[in-house]
Protein backbone atom coordinates (compact mmCIF):
# COMPACT_ATOMS: atom_id res chain seq x y z
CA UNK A 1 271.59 180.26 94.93
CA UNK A 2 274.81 180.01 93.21
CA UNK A 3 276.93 180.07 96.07
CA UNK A 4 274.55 177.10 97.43
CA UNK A 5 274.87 175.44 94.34
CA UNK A 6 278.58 175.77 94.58
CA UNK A 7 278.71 174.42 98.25
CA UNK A 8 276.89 171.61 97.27
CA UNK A 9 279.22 170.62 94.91
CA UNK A 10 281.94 170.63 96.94
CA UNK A 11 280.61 168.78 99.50
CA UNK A 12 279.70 165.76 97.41
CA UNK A 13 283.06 165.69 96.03
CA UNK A 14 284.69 165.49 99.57
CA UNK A 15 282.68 162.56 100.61
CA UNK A 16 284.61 159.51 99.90
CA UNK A 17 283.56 156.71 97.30
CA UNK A 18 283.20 153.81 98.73
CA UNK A 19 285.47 150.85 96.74
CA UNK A 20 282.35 148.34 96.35
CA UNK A 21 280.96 151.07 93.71
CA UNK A 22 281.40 149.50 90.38
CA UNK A 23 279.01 151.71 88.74
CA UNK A 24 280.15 153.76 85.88
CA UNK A 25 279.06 157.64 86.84
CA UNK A 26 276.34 159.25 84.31
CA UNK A 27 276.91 162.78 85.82
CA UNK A 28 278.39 163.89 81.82
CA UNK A 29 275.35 163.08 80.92
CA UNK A 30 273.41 165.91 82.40
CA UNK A 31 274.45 169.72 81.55
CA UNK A 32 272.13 171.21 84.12
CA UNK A 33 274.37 171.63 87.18
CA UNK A 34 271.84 171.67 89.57
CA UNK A 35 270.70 168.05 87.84
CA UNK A 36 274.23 167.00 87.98
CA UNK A 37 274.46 167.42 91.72
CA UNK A 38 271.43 165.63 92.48
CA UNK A 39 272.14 162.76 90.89
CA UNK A 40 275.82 162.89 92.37
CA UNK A 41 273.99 162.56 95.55
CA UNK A 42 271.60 159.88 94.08
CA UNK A 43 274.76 157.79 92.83
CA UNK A 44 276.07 157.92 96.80
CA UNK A 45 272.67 156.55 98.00
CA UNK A 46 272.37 153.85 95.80
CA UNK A 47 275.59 152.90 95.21
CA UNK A 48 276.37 148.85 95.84
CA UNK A 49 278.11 149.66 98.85
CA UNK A 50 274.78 150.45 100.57
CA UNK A 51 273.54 146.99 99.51
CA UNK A 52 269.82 148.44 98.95
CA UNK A 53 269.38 150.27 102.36
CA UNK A 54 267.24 147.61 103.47
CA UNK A 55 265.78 148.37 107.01
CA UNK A 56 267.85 147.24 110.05
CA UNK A 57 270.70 146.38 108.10
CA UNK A 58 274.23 147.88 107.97
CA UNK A 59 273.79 148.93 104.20
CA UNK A 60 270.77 151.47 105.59
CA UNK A 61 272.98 152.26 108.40
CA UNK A 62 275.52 153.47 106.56
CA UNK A 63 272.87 155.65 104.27
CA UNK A 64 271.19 156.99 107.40
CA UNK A 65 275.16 158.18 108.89
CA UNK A 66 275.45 159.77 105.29
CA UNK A 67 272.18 161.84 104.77
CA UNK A 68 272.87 163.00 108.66
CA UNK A 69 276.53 164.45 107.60
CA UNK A 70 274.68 165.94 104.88
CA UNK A 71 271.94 167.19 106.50
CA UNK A 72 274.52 168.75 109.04
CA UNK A 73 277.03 169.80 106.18
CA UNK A 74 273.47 171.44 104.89
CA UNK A 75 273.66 173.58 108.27
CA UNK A 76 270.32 171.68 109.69
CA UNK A 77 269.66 171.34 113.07
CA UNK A 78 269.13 167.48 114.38
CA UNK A 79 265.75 166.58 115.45
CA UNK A 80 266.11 163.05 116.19
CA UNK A 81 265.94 161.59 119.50
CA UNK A 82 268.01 162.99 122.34
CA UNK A 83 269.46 165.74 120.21
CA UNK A 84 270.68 163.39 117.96
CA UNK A 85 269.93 163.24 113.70
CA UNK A 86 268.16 159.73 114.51
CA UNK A 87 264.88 158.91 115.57
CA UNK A 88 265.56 155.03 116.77
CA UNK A 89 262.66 152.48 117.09
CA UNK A 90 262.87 148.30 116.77
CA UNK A 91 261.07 146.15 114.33
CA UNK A 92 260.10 141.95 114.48
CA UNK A 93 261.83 140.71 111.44
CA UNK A 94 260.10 137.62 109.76
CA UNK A 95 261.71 135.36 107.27
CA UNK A 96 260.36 132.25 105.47
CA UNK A 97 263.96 130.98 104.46
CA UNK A 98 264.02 128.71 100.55
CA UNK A 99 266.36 126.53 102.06
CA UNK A 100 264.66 124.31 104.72
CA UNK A 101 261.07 125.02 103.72
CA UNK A 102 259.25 122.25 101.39
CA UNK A 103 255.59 123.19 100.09
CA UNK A 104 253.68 121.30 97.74
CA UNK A 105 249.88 120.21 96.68
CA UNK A 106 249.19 116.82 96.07
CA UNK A 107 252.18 115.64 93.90
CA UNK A 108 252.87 119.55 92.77
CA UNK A 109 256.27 120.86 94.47
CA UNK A 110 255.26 125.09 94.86
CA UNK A 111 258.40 127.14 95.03
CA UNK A 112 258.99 129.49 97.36
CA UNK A 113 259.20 132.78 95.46
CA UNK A 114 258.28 131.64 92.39
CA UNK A 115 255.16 129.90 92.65
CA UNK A 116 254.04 130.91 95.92
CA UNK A 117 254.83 134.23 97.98
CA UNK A 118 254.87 133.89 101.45
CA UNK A 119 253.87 136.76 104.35
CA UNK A 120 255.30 135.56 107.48
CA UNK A 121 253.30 136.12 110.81
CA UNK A 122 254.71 135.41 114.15
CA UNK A 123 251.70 133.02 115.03
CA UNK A 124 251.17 131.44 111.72
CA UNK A 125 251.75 127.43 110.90
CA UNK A 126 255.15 126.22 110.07
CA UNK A 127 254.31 122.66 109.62
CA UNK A 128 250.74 121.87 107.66
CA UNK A 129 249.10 119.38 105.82
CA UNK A 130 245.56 120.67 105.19
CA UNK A 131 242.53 119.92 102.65
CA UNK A 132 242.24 122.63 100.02
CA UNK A 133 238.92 124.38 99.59
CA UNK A 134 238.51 126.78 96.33
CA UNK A 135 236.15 130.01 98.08
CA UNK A 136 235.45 131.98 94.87
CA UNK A 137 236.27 135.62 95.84
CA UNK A 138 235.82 134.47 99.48
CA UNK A 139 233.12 136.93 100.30
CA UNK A 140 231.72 136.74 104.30
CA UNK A 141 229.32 133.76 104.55
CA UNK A 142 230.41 132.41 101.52
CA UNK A 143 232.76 129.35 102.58
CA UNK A 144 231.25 126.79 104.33
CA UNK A 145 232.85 124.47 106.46
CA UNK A 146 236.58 125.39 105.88
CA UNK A 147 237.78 125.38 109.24
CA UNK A 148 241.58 123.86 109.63
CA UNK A 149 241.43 123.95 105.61
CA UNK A 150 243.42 126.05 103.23
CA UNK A 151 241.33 128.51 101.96
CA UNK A 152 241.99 129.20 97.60
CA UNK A 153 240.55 133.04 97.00
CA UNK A 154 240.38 134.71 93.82
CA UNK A 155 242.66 138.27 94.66
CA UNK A 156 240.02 140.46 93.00
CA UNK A 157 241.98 143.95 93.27
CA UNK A 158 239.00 146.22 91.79
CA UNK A 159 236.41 147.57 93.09
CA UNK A 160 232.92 145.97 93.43
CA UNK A 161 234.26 142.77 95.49
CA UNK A 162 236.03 141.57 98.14
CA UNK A 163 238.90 143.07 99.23
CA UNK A 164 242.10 141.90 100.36
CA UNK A 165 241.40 142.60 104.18
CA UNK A 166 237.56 141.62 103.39
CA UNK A 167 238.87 137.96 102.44
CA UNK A 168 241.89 137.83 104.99
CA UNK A 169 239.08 138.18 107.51
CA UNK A 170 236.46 136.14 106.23
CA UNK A 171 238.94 133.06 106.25
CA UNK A 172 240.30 133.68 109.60
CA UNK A 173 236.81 134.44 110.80
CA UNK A 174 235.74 130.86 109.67
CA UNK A 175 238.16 128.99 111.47
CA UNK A 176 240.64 128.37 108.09
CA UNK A 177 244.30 127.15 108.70
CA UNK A 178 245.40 129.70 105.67
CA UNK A 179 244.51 131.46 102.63
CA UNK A 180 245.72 131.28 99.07
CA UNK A 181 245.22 134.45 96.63
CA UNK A 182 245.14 133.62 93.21
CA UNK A 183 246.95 136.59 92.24
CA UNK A 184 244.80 138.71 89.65
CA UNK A 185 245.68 138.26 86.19
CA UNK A 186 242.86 141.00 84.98
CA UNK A 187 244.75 143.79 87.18
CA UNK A 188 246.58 144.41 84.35
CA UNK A 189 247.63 148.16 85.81
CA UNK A 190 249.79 146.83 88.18
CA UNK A 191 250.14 142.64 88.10
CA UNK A 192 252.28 140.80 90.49
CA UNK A 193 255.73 139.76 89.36
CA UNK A 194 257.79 137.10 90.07
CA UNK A 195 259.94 136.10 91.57
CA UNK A 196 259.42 137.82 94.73
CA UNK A 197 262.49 139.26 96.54
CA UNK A 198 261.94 137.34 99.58
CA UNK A 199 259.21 135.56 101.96
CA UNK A 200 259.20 138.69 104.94
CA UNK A 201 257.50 140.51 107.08
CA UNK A 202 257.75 143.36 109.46
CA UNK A 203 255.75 144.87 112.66
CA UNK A 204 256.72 147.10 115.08
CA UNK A 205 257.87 145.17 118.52
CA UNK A 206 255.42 145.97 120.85
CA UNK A 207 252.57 145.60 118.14
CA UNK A 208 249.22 143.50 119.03
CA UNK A 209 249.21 140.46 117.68
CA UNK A 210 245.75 140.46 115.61
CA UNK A 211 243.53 137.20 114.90
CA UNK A 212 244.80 136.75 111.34
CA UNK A 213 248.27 136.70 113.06
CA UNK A 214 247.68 132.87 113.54
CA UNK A 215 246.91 132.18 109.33
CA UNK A 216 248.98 131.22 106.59
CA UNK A 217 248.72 133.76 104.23
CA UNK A 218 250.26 133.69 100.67
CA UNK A 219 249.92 134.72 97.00
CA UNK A 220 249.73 131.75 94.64
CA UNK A 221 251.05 132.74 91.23
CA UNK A 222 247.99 131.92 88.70
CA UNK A 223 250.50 129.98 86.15
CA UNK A 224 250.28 126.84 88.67
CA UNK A 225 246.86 127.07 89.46
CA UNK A 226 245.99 124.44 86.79
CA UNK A 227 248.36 121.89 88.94
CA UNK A 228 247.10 122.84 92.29
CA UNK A 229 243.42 121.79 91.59
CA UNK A 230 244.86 119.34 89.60
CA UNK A 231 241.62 116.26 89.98
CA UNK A 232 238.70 118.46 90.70
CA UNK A 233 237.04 118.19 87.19
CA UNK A 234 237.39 122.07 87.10
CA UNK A 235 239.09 124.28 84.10
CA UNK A 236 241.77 126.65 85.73
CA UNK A 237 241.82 128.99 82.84
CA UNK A 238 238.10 129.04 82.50
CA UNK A 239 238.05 129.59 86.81
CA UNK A 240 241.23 132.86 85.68
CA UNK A 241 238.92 134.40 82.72
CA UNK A 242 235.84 134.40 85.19
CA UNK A 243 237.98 135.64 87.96
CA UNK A 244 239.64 138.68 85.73
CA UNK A 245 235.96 139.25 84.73
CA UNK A 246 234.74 139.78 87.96
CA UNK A 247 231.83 136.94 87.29
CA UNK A 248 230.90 134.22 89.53
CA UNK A 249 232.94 131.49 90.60
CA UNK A 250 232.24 127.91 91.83
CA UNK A 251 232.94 126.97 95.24
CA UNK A 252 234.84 123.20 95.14
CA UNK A 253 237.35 120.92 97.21
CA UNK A 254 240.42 120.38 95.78
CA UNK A 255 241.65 116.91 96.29
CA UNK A 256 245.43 117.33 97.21
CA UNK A 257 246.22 117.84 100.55
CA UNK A 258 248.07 121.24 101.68
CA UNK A 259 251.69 120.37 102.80
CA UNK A 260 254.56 122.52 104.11
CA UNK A 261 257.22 122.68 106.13
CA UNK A 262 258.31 126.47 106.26
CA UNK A 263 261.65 127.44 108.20
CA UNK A 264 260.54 130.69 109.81
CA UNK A 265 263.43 132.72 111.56
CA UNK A 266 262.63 135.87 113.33
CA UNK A 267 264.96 138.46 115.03
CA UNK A 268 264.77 141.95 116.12
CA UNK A 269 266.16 144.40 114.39
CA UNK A 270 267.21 148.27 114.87
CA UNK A 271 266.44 151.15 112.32
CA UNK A 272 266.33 154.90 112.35
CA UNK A 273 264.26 157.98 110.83
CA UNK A 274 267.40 160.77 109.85
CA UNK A 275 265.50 163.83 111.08
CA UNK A 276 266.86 167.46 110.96
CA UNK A 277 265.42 170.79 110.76
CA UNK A 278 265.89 174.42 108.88
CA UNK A 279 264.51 176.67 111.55
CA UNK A 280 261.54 179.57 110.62
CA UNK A 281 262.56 183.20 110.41
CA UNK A 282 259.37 184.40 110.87
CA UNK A 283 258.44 184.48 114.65
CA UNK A 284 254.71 184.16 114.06
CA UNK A 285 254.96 181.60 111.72
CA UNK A 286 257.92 179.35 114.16
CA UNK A 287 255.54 177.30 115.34
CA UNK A 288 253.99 176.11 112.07
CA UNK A 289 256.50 173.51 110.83
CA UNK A 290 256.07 172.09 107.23
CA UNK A 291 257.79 168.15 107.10
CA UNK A 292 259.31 167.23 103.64
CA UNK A 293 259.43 163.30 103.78
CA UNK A 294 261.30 160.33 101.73
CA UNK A 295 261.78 157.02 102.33
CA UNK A 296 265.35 155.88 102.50
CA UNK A 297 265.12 152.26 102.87
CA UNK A 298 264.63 149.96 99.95
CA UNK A 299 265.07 145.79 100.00
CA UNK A 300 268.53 144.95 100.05
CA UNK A 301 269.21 141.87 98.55
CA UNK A 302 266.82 139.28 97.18
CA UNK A 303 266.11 136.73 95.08
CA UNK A 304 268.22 137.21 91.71
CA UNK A 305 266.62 138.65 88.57
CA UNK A 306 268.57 138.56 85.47
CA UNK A 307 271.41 137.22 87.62
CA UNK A 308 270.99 140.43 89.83
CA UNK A 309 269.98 140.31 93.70
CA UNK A 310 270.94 143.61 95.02
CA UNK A 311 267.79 145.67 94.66
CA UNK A 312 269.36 149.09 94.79
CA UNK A 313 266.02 151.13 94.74
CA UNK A 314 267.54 154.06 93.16
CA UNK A 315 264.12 156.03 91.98
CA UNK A 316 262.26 153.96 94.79
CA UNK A 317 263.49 155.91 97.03
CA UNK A 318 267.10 156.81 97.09
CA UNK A 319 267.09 160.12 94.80
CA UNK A 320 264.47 161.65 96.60
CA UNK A 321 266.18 161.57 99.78
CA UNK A 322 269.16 162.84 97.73
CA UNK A 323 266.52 165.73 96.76
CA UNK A 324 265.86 166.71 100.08
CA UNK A 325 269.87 166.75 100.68
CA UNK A 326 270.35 168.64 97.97
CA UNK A 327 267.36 171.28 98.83
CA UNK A 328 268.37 171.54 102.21
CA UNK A 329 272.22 172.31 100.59
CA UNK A 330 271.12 174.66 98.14
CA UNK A 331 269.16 176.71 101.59
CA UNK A 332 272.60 176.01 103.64
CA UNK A 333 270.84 177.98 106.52
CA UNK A 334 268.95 180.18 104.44
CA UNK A 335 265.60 179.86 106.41
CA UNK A 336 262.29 180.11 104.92
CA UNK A 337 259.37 181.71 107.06
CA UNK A 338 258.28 178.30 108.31
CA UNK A 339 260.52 175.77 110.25
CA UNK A 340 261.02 172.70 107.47
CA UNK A 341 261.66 169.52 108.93
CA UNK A 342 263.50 166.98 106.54
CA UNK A 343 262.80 163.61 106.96
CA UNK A 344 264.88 160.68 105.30
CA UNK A 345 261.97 157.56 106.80
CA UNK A 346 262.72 154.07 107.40
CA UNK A 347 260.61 150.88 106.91
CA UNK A 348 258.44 152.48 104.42
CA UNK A 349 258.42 149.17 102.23
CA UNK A 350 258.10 146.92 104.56
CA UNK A 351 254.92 149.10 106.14
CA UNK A 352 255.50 152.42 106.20
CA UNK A 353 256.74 151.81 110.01
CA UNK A 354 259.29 155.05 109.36
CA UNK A 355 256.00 157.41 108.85
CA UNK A 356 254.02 155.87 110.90
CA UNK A 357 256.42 156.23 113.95
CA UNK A 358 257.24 159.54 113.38
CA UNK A 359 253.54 160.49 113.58
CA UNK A 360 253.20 158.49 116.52
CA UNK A 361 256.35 160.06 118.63
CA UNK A 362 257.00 163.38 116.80
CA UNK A 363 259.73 164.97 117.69
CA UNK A 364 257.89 168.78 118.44
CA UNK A 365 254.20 168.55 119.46
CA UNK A 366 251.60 167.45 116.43
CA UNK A 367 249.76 170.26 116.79
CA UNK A 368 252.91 172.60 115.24
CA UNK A 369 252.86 170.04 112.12
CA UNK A 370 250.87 171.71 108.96
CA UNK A 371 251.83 169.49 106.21
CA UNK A 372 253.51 166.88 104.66
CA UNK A 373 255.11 166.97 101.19
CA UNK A 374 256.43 163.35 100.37
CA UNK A 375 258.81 162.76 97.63
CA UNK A 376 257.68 158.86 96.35
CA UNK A 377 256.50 157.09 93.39
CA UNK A 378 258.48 159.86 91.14
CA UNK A 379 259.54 158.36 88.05
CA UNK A 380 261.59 160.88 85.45
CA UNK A 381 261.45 158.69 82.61
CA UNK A 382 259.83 160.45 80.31
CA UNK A 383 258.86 164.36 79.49
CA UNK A 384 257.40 166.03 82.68
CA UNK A 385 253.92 167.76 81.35
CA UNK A 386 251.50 166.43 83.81
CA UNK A 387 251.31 165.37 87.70
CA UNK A 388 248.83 162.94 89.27
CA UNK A 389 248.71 164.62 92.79
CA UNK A 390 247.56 162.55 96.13
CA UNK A 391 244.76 164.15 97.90
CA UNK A 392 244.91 167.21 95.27
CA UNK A 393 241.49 168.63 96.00
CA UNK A 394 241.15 167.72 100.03
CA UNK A 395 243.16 170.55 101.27
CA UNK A 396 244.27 174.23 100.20
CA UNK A 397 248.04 172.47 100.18
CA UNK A 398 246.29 171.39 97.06
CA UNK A 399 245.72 174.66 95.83
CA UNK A 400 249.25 175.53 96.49
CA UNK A 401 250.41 172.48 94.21
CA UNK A 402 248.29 174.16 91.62
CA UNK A 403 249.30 177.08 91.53
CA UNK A 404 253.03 176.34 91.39
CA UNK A 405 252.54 173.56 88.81
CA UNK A 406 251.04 176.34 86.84
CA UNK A 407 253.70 178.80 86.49
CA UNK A 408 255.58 175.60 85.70
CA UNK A 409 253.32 174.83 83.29
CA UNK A 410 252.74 171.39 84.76
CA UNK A 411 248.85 170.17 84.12
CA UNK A 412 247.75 168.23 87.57
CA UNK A 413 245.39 165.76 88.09
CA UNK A 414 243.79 163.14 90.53
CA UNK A 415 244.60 159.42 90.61
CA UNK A 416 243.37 157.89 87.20
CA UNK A 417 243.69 154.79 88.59
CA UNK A 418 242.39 154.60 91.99
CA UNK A 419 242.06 151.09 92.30
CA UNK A 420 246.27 150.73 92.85
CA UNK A 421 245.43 152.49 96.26
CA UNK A 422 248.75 154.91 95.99
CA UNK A 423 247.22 157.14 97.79
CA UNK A 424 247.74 154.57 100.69
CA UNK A 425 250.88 153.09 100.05
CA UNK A 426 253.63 155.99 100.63
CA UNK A 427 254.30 158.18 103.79
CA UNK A 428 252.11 160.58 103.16
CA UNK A 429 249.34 158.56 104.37
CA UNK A 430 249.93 157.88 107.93
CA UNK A 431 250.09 161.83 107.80
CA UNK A 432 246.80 161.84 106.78
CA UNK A 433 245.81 159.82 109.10
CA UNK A 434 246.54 161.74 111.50
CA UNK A 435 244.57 164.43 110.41
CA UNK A 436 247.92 166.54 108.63
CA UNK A 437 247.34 167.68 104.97
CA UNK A 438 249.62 165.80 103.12
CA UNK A 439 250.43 165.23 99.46
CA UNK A 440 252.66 163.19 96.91
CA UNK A 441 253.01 163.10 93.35
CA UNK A 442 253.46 160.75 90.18
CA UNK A 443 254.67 161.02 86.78
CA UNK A 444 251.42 161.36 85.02
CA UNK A 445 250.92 160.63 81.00
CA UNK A 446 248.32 161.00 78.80
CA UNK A 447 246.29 157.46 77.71
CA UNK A 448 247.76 155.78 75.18
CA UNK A 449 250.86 157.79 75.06
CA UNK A 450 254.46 157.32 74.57
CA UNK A 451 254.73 157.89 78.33
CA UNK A 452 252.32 155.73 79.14
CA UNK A 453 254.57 152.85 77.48
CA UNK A 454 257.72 153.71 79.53
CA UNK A 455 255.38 154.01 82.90
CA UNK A 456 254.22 150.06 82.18
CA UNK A 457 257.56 149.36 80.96
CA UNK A 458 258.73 150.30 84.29
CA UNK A 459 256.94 149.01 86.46
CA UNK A 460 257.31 145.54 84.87
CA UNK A 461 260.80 145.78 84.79
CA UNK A 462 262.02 148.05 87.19
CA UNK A 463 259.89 148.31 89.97
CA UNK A 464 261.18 146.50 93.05
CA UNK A 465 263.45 145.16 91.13
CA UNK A 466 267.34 144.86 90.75
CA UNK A 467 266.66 146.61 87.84
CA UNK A 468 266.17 150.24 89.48
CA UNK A 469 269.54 151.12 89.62
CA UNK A 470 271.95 153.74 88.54
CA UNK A 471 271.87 152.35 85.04
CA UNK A 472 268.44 152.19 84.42
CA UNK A 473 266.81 155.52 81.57
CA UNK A 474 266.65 158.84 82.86
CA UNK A 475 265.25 161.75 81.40
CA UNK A 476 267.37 164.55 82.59
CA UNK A 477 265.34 167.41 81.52
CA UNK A 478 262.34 165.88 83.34
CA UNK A 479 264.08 165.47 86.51
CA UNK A 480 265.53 168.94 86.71
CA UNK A 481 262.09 170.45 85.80
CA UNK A 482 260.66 168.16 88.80
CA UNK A 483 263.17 169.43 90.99
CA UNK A 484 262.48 172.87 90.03
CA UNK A 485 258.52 172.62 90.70
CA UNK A 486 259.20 171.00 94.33
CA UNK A 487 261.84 173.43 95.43
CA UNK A 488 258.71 176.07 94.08
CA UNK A 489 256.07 174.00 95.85
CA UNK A 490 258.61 173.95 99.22
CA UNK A 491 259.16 177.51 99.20
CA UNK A 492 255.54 179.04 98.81
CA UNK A 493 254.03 176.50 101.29
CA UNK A 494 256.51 177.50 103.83
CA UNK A 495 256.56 181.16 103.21
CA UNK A 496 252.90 181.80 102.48
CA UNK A 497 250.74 183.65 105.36
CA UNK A 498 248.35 180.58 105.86
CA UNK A 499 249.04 177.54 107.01
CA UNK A 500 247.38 174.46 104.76
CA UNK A 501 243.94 173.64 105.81
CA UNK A 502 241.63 170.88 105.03
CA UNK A 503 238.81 171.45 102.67
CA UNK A 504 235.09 171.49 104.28
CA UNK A 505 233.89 167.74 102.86
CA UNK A 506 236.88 166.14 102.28
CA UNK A 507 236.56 162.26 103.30
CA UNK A 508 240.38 162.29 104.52
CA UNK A 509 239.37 165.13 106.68
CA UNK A 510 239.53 164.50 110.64
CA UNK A 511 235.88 164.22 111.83
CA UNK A 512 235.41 164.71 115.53
């Protein structure tokens, strides 16, 4: 392990620095060497000069080229397409542009980003002026006579209502032109910030265009609601506390007319999965491969925030990608029983596109896939004493995670707040879907905590922000003891005897 650790650090310090790199490096701030190299890796990844990795661009092309010299530096084997490190696919790329787009409501300008968040569809309106119907929470059967109308919802995010989907559908489904979602100021767990970092989209090329393909569907900041139904003789505040409340809401028109004029570009763009594998030692176990997964992509640049617009995603996702480099370094050839296949995804915020192709058109048969451990939604901010862990108590990959965090002594738990949906919003899931026992893991704090402060703090400042960079707080110790637990977790999932199974009555369980 210390020769590993030694060859690690040698190989980060022979990668040339690229000159755009500003960034003062932290790495005297941690005495753990093992920490240190990490984040030497981490400071590569989300340098400036990959201008936020965001998908199909040249700043995630030149990530993706330097996890695959790692990964081969690491002595992995490629497992991309072709015998290649890269698994290549092509993505629609959908932008609602500030300049050239004009939206308004009655005499109320809406900016773009600001007021109102765009997501672009291939088939939606570019040019509208529309009557404005307030739906409530837009529940099925609910609306009326709303067709070529925009279509004002309440964006209830608990549960109990409508959901996102439910409403999307409803509105389409009555022959709207569009719908509106008041953005929830009650989901105080997670509330929308803006600005936004830009009015796009993504789907995979050969995707089927769907029915709500042909709405206009955007988030409408609750701040300017009070202007928007500006003349209906109705309170917007009063309409936000009922909302947050979850109690009924009116149905009304709204007398300003819808207008926009949206410049809409679209263009097709090129990104890769950087996919290489440790091969098993074990003959009877060669066939049983266990996939470690991060996303490497992250949103480029965006609209500015503090006077910042290069959203450098450096805990969203960069350093966990380093942490895969840096586990597979640390191995340098030294195979566990199992094959591990390490895999640095692409277009995981834009859709999780990376995951879900590589379940789609894996690169060995599905069939030899056991598990997935994704590294996401980590945030070492604060002192590392508990876990919330996806799927915990669905499969015995579960069990594994319990075990481990126990002679870490690491408490685990499920998802205290399932109504964010993580479980569905990192790779792990389209994994899941496909009937692979997966897992992921958050930071986890105790109500009312200290580290319960930082996690709010930073996800209202950091999170998909410019502000989750390289200068952002750390806490050192936590990250090295995080570190420590995976490279645990890794090696007694792929060295145990058994194979991770699903649970009898899980509900993310295949069902014939």
């Amino acid at each position: 392990m210390k020769l590993a650790l030694l060859l690690s650090t040698l190989v980060l310090a022979a990668l040339p620095v690229h000159a755009g790199s500003a960034t003062p490096s932290r790495l005297k701030e941690i005495s753990d060497p093992d920490t240190r190299a990490w984040w030497q890796a981490t400071e590569a990844l989300s340098s400036d000069a990959m201008e936020g990795r965001d998908t199909g661009s040249p700043g995630y092309d030149r990530a993706a080229r330097l996890v695959a010299k790692r990964f081969e530096a690491a002595g992995l084997q490629p497992a991309g397409d072709h015998g290649t490190w890269f698994q290549t696919f092509r993505l629609n790329d959908l932008r609602v542009t500030v300049p050239g787009t004009r939206i308004a409501v009655g005499d109320k300008p809406l900016r773009l980003l600001y007021d109102l968040a765009i997501w672009p569809s291939s088939g939606m309106p570019t040019q509208l002026d529309a009557a404005v119907v307030f739906g409530g929470y837009c529940a099925p059967g609910t609306l009326g006579d709303v067709r070529g109308k925009i279509v004002l919802c309440y964006g209830w995010r608990r549960a109990g209502l409508t959901t996102g989907a439910e409403r999307t559908h409803a509105v389409e489904a009555a022959g709207a032109a569009g719908i509106l979602t008041i953005a929830d100021p009650g989901f105080t767990v997670e509330p929308m910030r803006w600005p936004v970092a830009y009015a796009r989209s993504m789907t995979l090329l050969d995707a089927p265009a769907s029915p709500e393909d042909r709405l206009l569907v955007a988030t409408l900041n609750a701040d300017v609601l009070a202007a928007v139904i500006a003349g209906s003789g109705r309170d917007a505040a009063q309409l936000l506390a009922l909302g947050s409340a979850g109690k009924p809401l009116p149905r009304f028109e709204v007398p300003g007319h819808f207008q926009a004029r949206l410049n809409l570009q679209k263009k097709v763009v090129t990104s890769a999965n950087v996919l290489g594998v440790l091969p098993g030692t074990d003959p009877v176990l060669r066939a049983q491969t266990l996939v470690l997964s991060a996303h490497l992509d992250g949103y480029g640049h965006g609209e500015p925030v503090a006077g910042d617009n290069l959203y450098n995603g450096t805990l969203d996702d960069a350093a966990y990608v380093a942490l895969l480099e840096h586990l597979a370094t640390l191995r340098h050839g030294n195979g566990y029983r199992r094959p591990v296949l390490f895999a640095a995804l692409t277009g995981e915020e834009k859709g999780l596109f990376g995951s879900r192709w590589f379940v789609a058109h894996p690169p060995l048969p599905k069939e030899q896939i056991v598990a997935d451990i994704n590294l996401d939604q980590i945030r070492p901010i604060f002192p590392l004493t508990r876990l919330t862990v996806h799927a915990l108590d669905d499969s015995t990959l579960g069990d594994a995670v319990r075990a481990v965090a126990t002679r870490h002594d690491i408490r685990v738990q499920l998802d205290p707040e399932p109504e964010r949906n993580l479980l569905r919003r990192a790779d792990h899931w389209p994994f899941v879907q496909a009937g692979i026992p997966a897992t992921g893991f958050v930071f986890g704090y105790a109500p009312g905590s200290d580290a319960e402060k930082r996690y709010r703090h930073w996800y209202e400042v950091q999170y998909h922000r410019p502000q989750d960079d390289l200068t952002q707080p750390m806490d050192w110790t936590a990250a090295g003891a995080f570190n420590r637990f995976f490279y645990d977790l890794v090696g007694t999932v792929a060295d145990a005897e058994a194979a991770p199974q699903w649970k009898p009555g899980s509900a993310l369980a295949p069902h014939p």
